[in-house]
Protein backbone atom coordinates (compact mmCIF):
# COMPACT_ATOMS: atom_id res chain seq x y z
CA UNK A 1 0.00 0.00 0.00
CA UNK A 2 1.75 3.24 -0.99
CA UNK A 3 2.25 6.30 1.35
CA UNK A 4 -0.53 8.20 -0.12
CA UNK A 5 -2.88 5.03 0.29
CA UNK A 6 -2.38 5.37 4.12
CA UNK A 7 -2.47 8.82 4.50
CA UNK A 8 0.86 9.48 5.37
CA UNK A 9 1.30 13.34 5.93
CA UNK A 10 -1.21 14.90 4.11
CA UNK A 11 -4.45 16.57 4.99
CA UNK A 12 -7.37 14.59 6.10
CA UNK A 13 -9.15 16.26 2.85
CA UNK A 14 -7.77 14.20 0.32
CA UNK A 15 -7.86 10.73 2.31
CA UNK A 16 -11.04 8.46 3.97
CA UNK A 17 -13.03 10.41 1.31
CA UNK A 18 -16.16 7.65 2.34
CA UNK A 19 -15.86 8.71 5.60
CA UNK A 20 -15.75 12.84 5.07
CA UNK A 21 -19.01 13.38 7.30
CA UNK A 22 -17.32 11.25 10.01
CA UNK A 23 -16.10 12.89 13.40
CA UNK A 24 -12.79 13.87 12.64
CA UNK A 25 -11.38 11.22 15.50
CA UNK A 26 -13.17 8.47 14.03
CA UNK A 27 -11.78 9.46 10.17
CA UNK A 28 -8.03 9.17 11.87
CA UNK A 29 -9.28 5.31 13.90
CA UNK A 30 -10.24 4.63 9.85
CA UNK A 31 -6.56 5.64 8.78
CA UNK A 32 -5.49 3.71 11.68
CA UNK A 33 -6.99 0.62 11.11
CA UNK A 34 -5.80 1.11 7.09
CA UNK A 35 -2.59 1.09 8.41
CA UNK A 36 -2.72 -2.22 10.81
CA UNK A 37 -4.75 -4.17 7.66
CA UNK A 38 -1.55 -2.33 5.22
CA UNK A 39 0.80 -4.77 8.09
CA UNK A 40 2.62 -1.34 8.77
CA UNK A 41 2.47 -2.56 12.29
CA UNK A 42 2.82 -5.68 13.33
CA UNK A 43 0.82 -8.16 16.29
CA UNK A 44 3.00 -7.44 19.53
CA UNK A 45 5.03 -4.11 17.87
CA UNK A 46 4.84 -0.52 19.50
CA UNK A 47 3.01 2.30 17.28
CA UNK A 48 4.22 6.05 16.92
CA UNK A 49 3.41 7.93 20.14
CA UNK A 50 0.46 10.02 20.28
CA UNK A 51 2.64 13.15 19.01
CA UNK A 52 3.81 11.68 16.11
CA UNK A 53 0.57 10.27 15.30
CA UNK A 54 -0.86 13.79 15.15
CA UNK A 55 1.68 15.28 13.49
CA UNK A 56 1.46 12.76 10.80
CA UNK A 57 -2.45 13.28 10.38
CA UNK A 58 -2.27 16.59 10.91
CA UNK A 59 -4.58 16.90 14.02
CA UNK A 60 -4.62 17.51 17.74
CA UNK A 61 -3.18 14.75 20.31
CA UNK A 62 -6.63 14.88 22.20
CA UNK A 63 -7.94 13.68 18.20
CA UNK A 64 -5.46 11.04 18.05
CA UNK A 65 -5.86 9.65 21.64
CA UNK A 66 -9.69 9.54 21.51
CA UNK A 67 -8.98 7.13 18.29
CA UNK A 68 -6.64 4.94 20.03
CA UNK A 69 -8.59 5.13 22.70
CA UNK A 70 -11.40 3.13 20.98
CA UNK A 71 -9.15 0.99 18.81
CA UNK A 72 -8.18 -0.28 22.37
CA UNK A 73 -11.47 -0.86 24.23
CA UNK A 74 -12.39 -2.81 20.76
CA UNK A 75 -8.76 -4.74 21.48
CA UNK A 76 -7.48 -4.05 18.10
CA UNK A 77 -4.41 -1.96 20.67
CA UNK A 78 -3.36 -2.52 23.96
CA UNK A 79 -2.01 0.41 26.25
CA UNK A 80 0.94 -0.42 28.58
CA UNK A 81 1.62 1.61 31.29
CA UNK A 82 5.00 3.56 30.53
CA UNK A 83 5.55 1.42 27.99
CA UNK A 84 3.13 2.94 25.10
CA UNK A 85 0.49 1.03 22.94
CA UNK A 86 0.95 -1.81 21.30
CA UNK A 87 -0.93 -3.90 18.34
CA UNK A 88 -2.76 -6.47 20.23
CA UNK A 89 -2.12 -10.27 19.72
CA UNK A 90 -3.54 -13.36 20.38
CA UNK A 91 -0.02 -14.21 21.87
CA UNK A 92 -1.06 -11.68 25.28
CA UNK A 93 -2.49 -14.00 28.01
CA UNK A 94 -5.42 -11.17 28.72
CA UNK A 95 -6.44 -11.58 25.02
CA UNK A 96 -5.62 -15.47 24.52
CA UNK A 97 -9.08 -16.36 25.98
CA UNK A 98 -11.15 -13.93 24.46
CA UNK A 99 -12.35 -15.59 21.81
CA UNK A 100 -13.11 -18.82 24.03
CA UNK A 101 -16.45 -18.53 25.89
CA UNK A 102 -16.52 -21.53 27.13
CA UNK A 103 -16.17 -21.93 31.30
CA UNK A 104 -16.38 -24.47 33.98
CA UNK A 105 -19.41 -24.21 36.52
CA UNK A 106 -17.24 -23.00 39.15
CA UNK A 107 -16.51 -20.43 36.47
CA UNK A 108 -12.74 -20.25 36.41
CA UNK A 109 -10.85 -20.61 32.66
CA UNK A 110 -9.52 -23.61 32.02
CA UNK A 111 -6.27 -24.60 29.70
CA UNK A 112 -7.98 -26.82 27.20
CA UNK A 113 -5.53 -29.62 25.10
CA UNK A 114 -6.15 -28.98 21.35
CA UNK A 115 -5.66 -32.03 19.30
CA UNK A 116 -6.44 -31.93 15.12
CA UNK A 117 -8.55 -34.64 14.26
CA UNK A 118 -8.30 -34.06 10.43
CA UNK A 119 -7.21 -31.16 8.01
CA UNK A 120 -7.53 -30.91 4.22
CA UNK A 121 -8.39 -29.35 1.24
CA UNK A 122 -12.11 -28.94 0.07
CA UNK A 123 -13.57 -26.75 -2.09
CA UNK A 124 -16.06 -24.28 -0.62
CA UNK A 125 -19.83 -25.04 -0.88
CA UNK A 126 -22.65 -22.29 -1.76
CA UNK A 127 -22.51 -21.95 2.66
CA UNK A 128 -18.92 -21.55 3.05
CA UNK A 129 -18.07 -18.98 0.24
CA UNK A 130 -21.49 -16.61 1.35
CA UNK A 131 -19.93 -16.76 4.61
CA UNK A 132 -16.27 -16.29 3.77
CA UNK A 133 -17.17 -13.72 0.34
CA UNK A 134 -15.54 -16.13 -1.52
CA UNK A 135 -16.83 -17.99 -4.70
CA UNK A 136 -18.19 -21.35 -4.38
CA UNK A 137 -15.76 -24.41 -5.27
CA UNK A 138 -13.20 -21.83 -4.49
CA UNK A 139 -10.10 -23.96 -2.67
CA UNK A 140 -10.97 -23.92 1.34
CA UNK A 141 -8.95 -25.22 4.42
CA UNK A 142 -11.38 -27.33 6.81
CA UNK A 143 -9.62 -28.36 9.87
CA UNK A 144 -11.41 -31.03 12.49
CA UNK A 145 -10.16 -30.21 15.69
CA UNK A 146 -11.15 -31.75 19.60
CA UNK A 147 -10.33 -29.59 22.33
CA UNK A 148 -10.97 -31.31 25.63
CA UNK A 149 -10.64 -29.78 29.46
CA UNK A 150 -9.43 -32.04 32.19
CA UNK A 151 -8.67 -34.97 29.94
CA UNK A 152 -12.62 -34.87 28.94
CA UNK A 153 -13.31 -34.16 25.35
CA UNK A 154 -15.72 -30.82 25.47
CA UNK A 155 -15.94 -29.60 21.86
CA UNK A 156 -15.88 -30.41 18.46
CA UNK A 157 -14.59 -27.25 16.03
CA UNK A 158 -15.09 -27.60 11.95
CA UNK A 159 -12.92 -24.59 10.98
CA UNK A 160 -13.00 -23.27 7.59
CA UNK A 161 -10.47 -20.74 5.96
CA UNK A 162 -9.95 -19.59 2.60
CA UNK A 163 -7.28 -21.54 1.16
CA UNK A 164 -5.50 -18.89 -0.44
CA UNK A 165 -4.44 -16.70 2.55
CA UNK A 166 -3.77 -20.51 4.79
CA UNK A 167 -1.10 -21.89 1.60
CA UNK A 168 0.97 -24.29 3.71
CA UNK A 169 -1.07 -25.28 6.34
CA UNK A 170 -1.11 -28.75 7.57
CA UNK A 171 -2.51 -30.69 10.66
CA UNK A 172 1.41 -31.23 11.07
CA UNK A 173 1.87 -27.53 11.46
CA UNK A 174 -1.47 -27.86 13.56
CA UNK A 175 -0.95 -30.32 16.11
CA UNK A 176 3.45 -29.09 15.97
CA UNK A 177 2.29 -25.97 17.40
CA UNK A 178 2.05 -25.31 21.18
CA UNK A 179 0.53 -21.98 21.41
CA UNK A 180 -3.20 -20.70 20.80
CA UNK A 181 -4.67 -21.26 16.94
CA UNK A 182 -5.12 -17.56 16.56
CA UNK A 183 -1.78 -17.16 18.08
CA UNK A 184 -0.56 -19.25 15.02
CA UNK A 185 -2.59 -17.61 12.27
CA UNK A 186 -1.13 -14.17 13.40
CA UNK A 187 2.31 -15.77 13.09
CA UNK A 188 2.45 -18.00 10.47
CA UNK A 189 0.65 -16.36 7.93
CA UNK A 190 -0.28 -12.55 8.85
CA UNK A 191 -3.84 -13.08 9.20
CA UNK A 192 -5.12 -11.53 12.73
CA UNK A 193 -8.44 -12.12 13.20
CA UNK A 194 -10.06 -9.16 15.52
CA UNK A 195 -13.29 -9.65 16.16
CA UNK A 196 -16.10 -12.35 15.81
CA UNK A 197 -19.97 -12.82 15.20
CA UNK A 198 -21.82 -15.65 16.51
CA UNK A 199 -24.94 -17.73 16.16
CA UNK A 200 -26.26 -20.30 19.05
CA UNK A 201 -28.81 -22.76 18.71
CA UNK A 202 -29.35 -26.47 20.60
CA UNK A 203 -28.31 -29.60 18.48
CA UNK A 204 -29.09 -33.00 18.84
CA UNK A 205 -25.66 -34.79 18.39
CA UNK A 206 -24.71 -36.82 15.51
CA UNK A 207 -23.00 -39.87 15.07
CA UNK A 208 -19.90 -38.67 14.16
CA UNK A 209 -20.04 -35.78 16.05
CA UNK A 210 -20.72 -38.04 19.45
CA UNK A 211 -18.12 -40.20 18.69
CA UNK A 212 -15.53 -37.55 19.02
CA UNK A 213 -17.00 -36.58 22.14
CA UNK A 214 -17.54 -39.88 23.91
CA UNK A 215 -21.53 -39.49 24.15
CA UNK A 216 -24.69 -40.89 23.37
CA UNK A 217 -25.65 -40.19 19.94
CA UNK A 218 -29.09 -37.47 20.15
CA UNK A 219 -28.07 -35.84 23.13
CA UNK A 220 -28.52 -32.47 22.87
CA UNK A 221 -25.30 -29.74 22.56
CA UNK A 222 -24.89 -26.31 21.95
CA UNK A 223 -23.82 -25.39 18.54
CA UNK A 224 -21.47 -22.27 17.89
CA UNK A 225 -21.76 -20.80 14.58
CA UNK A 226 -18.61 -17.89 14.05
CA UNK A 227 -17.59 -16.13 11.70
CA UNK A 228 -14.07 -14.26 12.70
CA UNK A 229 -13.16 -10.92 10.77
CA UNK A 230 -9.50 -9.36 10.40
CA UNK A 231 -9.12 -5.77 9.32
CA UNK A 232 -11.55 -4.13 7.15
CA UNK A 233 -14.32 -6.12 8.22
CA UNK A 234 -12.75 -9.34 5.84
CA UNK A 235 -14.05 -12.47 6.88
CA UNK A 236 -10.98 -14.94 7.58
CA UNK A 237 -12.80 -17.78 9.64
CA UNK A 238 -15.89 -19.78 9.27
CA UNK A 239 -16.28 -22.24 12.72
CA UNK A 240 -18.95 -24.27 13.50
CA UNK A 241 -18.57 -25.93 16.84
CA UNK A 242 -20.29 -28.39 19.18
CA UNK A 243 -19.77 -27.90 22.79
CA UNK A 244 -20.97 -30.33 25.96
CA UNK A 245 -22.60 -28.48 28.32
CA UNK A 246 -23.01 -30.69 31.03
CA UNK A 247 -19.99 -29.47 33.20
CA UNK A 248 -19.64 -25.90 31.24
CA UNK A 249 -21.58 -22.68 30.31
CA UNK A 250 -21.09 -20.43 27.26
CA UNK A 251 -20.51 -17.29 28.80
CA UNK A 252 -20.90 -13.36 27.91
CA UNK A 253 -20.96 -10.03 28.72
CA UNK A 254 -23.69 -7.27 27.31
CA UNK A 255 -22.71 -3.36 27.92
């Protein structure tokens, strides 16, 4: 993405033209975000102080803060104290979890064992490519994986990724890595996904679907549908999952 593209240095007038009749703070979050999606900044990496920010946009500091400001309560940046702000990543222990609603009745997070069941190449069905924006029988990446608390298997995840930004990924490079799946997208192949929209409904189990959990067949479940987004509102992720409720809740939190 060139310099121009991102809005380096010049007036707010000739960039975010979609966005002219925004609040000024919110036009400079836009630029902001342009610039994460452009990879200008990396997961983990510090990002121009709050000065150089607005002297690069041409604003006020108060502008510029009230922008990072919300890019961090949406946990796209995370503020250290004396340190500066930071792009968030899935790597941080406070944001590691966030994505994972899933907690015991006593309600304390638990580390869960991931283990890939199956991962190959499909091509994506009408479902999959409305879901991902991609065309259908476009190549896909659908991964099987078990993740099981205690030693008790707990959910079933059918992941789904367009195969053109996951080239190279295996259920070698799966089950060989030890830290969280986002963790790995972020580091493996640039994709951070930043937010997530999700669908709940009760399931009765199916065969297969019991047999990887060690139930009855027909008992019910809660089914997860997600879709994850990265930058730019891009959908990255398709997941459907199955989750045993019997020890667990799904939790949430509504402002």
């Amino acid at each position: 993405m060139s310099d121009s593209a991102r809005g380096r240095n010049l007036p707010l007038g000739q960039v975010a033209s979609a966005a002219a009749f925004s609040p000024l703070y919110q036009q400079i979050k836009a630029l902001l975000v342009q610039a994460l999606d452009a990879g200008e900044w990396k997961p983990g990496e510090s990002i121009p102080s709050e000065i150089e920010l607005a002297s690069r946009f041409q604003v006020s500091q108060g502008t510029v803060r009230k922008a990072v400001d919300e890019l961090a309560a949406e946990h796209l940046l995370t503020r250290r104290q004396g340190k500066g702000t930071f792009v968030s990543t899935h790597h941080e222990p406070r944001v590691r979890f966030r994505f994972l609603r899933l907690a015991s009745n006593e309600g304390e997070p638990q580390p869960a064992e991931s283990r890939v069941l199956d991962c190959r190449r499909i091509r994506a069905n009408a479902e999959m490519a409305r879901a991902l924006e991609l065309k259908s029988g476009d190549p896909i990446v659908a991964i099987r994986r078990l993740l099981s608390f205690a030693g008790t298997p707990t959910v079933v995840d059918d992941i789904y990724l367009p195969g053109a930004l996951f080239k190279g990924l295996s259920a070698d490079l799966l089950n060989g890595y030890s830290g969280p799946l986002y963790g790995m997208f972020e580091s493996e192949f640039g994709i951070s996904m930043v937010r997530a929209e999700e669908k709940l409904r009760a399931e009765l189990a199916e065969i297969e679907i019991a047999k990887c959990l060690g139930v009855e067949p027909g008992i019910p479940l809660l089914c997860v549908e997600r879709i994850s987004y990265t930058y730019a509102n891009r959908p990255v992720e398709l997941r459907v999952g199955h989750y045993v409720t019997s020890q667990y809740y799904y939790r949430n939190s509504l402002n």
